[in-house]
PDB file of N, CA and C in Angstrom:
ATOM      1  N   UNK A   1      10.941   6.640  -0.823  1.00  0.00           N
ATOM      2  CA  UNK A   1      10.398   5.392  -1.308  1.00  0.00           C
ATOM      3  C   UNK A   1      11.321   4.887  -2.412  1.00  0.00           C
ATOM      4  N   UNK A   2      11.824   4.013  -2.283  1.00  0.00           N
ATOM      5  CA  UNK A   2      12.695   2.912  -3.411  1.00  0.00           C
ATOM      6  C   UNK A   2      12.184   2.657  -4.335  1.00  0.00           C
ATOM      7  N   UNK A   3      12.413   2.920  -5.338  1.00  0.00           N
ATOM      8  CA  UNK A   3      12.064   1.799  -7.050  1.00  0.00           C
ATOM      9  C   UNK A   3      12.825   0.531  -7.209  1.00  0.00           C
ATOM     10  N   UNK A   4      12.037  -0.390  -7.634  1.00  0.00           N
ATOM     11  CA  UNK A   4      12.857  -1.583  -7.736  1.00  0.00           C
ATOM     12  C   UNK A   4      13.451  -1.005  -9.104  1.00  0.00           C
ATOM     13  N   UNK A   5      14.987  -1.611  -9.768  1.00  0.00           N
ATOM     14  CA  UNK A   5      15.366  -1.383 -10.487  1.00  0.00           C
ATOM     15  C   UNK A   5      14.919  -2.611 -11.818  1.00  0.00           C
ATOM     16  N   UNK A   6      14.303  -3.268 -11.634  1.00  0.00           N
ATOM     17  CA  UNK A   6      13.896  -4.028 -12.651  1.00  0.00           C
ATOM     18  C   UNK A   6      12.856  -3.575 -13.259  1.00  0.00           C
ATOM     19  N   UNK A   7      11.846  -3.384 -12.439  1.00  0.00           N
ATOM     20  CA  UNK A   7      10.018  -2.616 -12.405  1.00  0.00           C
ATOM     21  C   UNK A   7      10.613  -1.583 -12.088  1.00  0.00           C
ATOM     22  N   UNK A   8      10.789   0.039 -12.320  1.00  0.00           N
ATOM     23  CA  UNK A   8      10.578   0.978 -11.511  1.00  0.00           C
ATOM     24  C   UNK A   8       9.196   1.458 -11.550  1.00  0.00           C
ATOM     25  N   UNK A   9       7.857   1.026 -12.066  1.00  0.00           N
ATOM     26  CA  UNK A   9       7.133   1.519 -11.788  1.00  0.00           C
ATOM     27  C   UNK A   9       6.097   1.134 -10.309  1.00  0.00           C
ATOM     28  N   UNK A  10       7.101   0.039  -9.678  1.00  0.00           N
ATOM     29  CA  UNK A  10       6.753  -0.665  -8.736  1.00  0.00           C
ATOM     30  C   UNK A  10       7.216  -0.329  -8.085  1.00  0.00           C
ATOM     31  N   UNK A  11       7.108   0.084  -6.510  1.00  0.00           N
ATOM     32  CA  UNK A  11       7.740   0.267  -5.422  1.00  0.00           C
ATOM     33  C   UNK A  11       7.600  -0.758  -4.125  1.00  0.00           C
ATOM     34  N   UNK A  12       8.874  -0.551  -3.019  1.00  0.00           N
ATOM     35  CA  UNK A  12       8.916  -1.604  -2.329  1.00  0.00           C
ATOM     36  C   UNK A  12       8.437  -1.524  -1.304  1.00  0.00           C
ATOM     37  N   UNK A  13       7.497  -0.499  -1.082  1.00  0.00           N
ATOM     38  CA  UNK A  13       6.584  -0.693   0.021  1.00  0.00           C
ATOM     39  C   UNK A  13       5.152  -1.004  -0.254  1.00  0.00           C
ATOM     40  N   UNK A  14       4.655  -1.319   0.672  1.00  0.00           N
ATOM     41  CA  UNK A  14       3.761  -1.951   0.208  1.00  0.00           C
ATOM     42  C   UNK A  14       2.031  -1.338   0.805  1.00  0.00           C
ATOM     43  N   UNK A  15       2.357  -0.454   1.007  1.00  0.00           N
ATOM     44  CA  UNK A  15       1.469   0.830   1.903  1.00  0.00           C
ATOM     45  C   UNK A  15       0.922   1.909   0.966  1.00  0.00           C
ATOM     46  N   UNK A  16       1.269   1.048  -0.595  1.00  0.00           N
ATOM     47  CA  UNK A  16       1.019   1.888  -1.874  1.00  0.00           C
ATOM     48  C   UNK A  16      -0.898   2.296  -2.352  1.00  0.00           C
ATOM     49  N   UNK A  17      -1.048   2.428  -3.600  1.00  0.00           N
ATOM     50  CA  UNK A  17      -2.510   2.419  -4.043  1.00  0.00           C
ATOM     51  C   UNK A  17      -2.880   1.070  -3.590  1.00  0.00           C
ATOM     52  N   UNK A  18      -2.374  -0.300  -3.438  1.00  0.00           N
ATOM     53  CA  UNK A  18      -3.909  -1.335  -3.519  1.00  0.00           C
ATOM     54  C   UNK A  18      -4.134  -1.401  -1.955  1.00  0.00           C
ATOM     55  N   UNK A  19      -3.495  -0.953  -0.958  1.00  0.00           N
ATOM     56  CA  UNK A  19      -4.276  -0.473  -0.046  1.00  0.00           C
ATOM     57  C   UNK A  19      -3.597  -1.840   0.661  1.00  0.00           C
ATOM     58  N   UNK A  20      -2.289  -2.567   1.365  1.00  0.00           N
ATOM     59  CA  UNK A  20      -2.171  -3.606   1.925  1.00  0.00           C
ATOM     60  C   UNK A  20      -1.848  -3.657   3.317  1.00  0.00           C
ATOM     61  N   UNK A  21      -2.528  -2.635   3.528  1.00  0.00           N
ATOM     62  CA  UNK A  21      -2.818  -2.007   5.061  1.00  0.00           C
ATOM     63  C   UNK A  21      -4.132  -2.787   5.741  1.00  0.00           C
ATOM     64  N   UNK A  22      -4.746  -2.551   4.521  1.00  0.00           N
ATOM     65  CA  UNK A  22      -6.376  -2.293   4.925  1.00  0.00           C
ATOM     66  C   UNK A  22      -6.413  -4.012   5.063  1.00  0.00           C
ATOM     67  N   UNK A  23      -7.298  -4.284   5.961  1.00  0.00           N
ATOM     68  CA  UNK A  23      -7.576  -5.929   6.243  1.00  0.00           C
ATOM     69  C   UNK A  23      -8.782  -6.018   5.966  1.00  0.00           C
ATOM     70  N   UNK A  24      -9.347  -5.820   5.148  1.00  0.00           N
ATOM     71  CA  UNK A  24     -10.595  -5.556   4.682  1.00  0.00           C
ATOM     72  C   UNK A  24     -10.692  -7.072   3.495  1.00  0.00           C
ATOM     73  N   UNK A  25     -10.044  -7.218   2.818  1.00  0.00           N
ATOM     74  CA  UNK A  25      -9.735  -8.051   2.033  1.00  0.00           C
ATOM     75  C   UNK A  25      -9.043  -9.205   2.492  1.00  0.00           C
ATOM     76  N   UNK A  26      -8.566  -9.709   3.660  1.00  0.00           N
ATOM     77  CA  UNK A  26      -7.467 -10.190   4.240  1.00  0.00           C
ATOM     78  C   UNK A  26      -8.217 -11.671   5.023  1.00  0.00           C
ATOM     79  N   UNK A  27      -7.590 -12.781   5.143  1.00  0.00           N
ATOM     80  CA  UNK A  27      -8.428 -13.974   5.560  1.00  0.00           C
ATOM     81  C   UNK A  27      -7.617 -14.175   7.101  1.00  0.00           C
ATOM     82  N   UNK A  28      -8.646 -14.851   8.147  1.00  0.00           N
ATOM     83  CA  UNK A  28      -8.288 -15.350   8.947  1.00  0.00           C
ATOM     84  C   UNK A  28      -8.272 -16.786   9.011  1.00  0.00           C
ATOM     85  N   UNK A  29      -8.089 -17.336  10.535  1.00  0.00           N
ATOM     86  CA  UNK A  29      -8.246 -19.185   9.851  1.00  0.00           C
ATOM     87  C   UNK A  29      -9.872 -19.658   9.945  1.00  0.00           C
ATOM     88  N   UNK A  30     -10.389 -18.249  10.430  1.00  0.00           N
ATOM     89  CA  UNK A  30     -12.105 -18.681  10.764  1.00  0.00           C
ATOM     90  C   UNK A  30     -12.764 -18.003   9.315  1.00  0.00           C
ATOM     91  N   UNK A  31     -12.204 -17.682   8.640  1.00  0.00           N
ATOM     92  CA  UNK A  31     -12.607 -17.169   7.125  1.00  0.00           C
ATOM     93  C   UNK A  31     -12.547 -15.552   6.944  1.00  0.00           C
ATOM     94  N   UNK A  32     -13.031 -14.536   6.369  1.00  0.00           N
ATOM     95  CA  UNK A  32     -12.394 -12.927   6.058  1.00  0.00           C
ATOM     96  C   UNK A  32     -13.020 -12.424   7.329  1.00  0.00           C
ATOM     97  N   UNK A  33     -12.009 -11.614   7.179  1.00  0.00           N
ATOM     98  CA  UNK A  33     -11.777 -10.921   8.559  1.00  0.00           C
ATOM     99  C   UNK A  33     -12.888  -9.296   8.225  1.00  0.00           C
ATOM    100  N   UNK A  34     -13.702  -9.139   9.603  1.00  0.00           N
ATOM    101  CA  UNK A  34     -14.562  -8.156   9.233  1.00  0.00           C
ATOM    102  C   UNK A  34     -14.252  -7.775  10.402  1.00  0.00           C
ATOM    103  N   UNK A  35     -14.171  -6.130  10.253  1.00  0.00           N
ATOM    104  CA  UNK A  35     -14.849  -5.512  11.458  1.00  0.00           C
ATOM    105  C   UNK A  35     -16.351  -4.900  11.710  1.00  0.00           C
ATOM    106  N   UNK A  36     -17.094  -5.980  11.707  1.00  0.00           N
ATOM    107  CA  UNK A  36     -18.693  -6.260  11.970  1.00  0.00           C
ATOM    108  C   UNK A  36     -19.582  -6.095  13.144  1.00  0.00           C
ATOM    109  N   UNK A  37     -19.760  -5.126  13.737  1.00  0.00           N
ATOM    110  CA  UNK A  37     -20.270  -4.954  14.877  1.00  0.00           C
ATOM    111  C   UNK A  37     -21.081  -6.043  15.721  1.00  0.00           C
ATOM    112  N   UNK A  38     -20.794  -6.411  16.521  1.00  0.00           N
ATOM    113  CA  UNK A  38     -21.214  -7.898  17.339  1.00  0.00           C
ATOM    114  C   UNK A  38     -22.732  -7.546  18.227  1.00  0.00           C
ATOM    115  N   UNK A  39     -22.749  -6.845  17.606  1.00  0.00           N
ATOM    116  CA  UNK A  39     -24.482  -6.192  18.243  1.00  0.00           C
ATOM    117  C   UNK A  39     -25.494  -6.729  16.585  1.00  0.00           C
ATOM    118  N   UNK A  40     -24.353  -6.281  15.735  1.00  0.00           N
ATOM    119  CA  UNK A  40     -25.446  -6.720  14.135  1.00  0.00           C
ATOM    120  C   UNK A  40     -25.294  -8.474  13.637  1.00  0.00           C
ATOM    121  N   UNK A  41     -24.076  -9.251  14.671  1.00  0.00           N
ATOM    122  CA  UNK A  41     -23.614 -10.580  14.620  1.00  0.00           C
ATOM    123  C   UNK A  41     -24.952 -11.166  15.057  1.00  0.00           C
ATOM    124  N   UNK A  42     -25.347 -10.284  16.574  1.00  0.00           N
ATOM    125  CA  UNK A  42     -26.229 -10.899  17.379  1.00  0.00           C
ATOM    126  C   UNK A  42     -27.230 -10.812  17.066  1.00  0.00           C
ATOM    127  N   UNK A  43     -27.673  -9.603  15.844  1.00  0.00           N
ATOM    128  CA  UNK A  43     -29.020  -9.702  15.646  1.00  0.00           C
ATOM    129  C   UNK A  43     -29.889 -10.620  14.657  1.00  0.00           C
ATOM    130  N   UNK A  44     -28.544 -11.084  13.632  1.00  0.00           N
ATOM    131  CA  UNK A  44     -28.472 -12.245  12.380  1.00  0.00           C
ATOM    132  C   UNK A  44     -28.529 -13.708  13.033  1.00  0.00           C
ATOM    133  N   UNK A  45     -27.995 -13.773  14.210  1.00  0.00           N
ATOM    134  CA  UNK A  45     -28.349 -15.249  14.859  1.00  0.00           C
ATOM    135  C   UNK A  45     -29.549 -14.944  15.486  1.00  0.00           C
ATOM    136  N   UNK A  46     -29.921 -14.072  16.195  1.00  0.00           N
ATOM    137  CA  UNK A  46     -31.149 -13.883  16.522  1.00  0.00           C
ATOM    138  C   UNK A  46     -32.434 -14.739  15.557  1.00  0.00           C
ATOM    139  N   UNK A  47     -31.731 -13.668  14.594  1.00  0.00           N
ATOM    140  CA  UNK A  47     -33.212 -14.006  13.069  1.00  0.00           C
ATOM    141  C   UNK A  47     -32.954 -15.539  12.416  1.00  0.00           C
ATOM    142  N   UNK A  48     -31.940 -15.661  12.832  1.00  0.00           N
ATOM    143  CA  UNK A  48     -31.853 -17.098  12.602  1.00  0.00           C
ATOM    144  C   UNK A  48     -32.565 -18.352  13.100  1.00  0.00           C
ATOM    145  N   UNK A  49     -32.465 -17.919  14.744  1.00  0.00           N
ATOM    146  CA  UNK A  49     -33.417 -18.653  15.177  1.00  0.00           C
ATOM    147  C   UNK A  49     -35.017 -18.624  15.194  1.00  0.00           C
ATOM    148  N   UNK A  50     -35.140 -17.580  14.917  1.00  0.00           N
ATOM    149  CA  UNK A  50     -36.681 -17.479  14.519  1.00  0.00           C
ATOM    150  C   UNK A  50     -37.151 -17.962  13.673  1.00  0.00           C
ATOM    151  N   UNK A  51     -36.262 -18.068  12.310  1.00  0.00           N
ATOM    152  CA  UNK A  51     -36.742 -18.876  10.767  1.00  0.00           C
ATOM    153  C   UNK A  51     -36.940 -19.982  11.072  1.00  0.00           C
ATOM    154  N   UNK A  52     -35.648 -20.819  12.004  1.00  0.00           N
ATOM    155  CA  UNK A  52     -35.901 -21.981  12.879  1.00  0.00           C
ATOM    156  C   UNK A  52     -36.854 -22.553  13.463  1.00  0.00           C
ATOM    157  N   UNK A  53     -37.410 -21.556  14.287  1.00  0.00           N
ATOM    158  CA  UNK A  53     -38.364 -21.731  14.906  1.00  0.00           C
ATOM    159  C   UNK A  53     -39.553 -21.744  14.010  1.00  0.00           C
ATOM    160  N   UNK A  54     -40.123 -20.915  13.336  1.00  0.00           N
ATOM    161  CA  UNK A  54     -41.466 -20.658  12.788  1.00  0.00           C
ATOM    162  C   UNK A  54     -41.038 -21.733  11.427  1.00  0.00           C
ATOM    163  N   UNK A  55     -39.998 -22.384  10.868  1.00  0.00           N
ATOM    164  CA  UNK A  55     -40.147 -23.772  10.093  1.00  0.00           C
ATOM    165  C   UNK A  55     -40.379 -24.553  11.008  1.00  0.00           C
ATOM    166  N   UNK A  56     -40.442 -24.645  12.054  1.00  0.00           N
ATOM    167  CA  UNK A  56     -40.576 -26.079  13.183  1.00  0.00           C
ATOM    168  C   UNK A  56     -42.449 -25.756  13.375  1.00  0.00           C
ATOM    169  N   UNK A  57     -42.930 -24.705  13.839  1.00  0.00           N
ATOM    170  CA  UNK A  57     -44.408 -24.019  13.907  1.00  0.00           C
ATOM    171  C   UNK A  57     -45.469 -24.704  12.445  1.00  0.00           C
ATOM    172  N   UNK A  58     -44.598 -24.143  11.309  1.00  0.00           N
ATOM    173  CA  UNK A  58     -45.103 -24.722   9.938  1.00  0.00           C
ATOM    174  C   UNK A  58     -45.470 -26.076  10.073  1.00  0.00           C
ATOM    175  N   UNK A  59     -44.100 -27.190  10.171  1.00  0.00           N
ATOM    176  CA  UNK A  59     -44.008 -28.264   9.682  1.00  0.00           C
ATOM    177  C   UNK A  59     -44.852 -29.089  10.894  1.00  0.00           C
ATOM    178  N   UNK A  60     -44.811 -28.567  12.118  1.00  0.00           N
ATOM    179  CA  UNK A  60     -45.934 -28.908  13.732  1.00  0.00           C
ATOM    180  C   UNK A  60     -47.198 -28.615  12.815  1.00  0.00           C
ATOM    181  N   UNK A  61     -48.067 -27.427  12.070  1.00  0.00           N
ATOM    182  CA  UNK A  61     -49.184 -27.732  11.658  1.00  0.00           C
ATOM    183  C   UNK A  61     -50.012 -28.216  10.886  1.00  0.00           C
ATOM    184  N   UNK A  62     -48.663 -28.348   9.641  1.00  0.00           N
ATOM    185  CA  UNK A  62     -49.169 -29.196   8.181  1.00  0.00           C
ATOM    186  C   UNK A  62     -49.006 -30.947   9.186  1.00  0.00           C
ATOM    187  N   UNK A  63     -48.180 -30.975   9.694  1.00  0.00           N
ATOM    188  CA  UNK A  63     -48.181 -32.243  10.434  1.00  0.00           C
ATOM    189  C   UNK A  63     -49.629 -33.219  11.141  1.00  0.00           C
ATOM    190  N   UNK A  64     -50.030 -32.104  11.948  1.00  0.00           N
ATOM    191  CA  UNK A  64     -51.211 -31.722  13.121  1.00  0.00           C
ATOM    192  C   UNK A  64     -52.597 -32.033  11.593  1.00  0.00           C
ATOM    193  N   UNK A  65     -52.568 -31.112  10.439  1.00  0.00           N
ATOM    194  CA  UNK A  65     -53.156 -31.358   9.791  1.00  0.00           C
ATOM    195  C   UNK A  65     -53.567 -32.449   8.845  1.00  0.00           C
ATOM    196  N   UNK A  66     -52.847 -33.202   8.735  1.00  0.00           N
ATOM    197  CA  UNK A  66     -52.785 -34.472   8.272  1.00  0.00           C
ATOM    198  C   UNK A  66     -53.108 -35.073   8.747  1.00  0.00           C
ATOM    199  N   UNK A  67     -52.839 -35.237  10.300  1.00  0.00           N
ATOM    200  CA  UNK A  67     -53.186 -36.161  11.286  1.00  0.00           C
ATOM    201  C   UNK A  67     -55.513 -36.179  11.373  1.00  0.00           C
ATOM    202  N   UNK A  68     -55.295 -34.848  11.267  1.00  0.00           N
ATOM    203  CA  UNK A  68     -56.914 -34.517  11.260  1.00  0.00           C
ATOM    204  C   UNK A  68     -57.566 -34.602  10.441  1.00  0.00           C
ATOM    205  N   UNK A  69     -57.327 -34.520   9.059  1.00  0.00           N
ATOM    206  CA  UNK A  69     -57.942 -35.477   7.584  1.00  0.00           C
ATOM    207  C   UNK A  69     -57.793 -36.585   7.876  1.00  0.00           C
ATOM    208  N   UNK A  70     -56.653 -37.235   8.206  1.00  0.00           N
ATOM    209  CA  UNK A  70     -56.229 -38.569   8.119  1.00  0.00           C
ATOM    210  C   UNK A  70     -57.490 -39.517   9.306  1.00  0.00           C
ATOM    211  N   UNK A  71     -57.835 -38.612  10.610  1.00  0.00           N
ATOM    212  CA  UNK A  71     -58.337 -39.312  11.380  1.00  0.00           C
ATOM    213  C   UNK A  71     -60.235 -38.824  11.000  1.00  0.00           C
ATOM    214  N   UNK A  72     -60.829 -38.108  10.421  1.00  0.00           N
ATOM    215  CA  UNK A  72     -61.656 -37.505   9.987  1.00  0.00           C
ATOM    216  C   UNK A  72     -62.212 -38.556   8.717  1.00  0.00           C
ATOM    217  N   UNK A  73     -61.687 -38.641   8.322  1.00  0.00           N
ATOM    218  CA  UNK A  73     -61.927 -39.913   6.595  1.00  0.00           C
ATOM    219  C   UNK A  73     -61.859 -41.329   7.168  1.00  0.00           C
ATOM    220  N   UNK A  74     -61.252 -41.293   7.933  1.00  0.00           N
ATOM    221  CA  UNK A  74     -61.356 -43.025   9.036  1.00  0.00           C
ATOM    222  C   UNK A  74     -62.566 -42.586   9.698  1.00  0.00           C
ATOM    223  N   UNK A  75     -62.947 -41.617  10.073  1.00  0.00           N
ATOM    224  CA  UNK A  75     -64.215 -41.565  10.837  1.00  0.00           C
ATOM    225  C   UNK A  75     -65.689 -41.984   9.969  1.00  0.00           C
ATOM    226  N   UNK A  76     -65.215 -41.218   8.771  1.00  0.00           N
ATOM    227  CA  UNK A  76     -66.471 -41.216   7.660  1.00  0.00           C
ATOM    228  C   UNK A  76     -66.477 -42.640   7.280  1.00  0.00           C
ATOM    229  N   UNK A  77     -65.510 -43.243   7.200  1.00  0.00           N
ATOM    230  CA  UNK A  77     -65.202 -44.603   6.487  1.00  0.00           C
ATOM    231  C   UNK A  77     -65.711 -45.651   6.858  1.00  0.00           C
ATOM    232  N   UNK A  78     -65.553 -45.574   8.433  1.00  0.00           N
ATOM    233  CA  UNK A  78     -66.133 -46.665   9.382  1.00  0.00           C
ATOM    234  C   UNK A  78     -66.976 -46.752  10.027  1.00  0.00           C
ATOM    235  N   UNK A  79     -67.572 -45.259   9.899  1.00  0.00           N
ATOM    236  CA  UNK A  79     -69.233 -44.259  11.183  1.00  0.00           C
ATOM    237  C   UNK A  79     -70.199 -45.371  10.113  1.00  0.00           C
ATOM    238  N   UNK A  80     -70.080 -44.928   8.972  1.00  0.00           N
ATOM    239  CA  UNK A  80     -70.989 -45.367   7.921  1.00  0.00           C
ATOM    240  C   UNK A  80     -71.754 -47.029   7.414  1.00  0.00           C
ATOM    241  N   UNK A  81     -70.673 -48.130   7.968  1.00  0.00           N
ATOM    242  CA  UNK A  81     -71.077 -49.140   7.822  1.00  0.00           C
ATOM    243  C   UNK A  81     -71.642 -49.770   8.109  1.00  0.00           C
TER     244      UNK A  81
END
């Protein structure tokens, strides 16, 4: 292994302690590069769509519910006169 003669406490490979082997730290053009098992990719979009889904379930019953006060108080409003 070579010492630079300016730095010798630096050497010119680069396979040293910070590890510039490892791609662990390293970016692609789709953003950092993981080796992430595509079974645990699939299970995070999975759950993704479910949050999806059960906010669409929510916002369908507070919706649904409004509609049924809303038509319930027109009932009382106008049964009565």
């Amino acid at each position: 292994m070579e010492k630079s003669k300016s730095f010798p406490e630096y050497s010119s490979s680069f396979s040293g302690e910070f590890g510039f082997q490892d791609r662990s730290n390293s970016y692609t053009f789709n953003g950092p590069y993981s080796k992430a098992d595509p079974e645990l990719k699939r299970k995070k979009r999975i759950a993704s769509y479910n949050v999806f889904t059960m906010e669409g379930k929510v916002k369908s019953s507070v919706r649904n519910s409004f509609k049924w006060i809303k038509n319930k108080v027109t009932d009382v409003r106008y049964s009565s006169v």
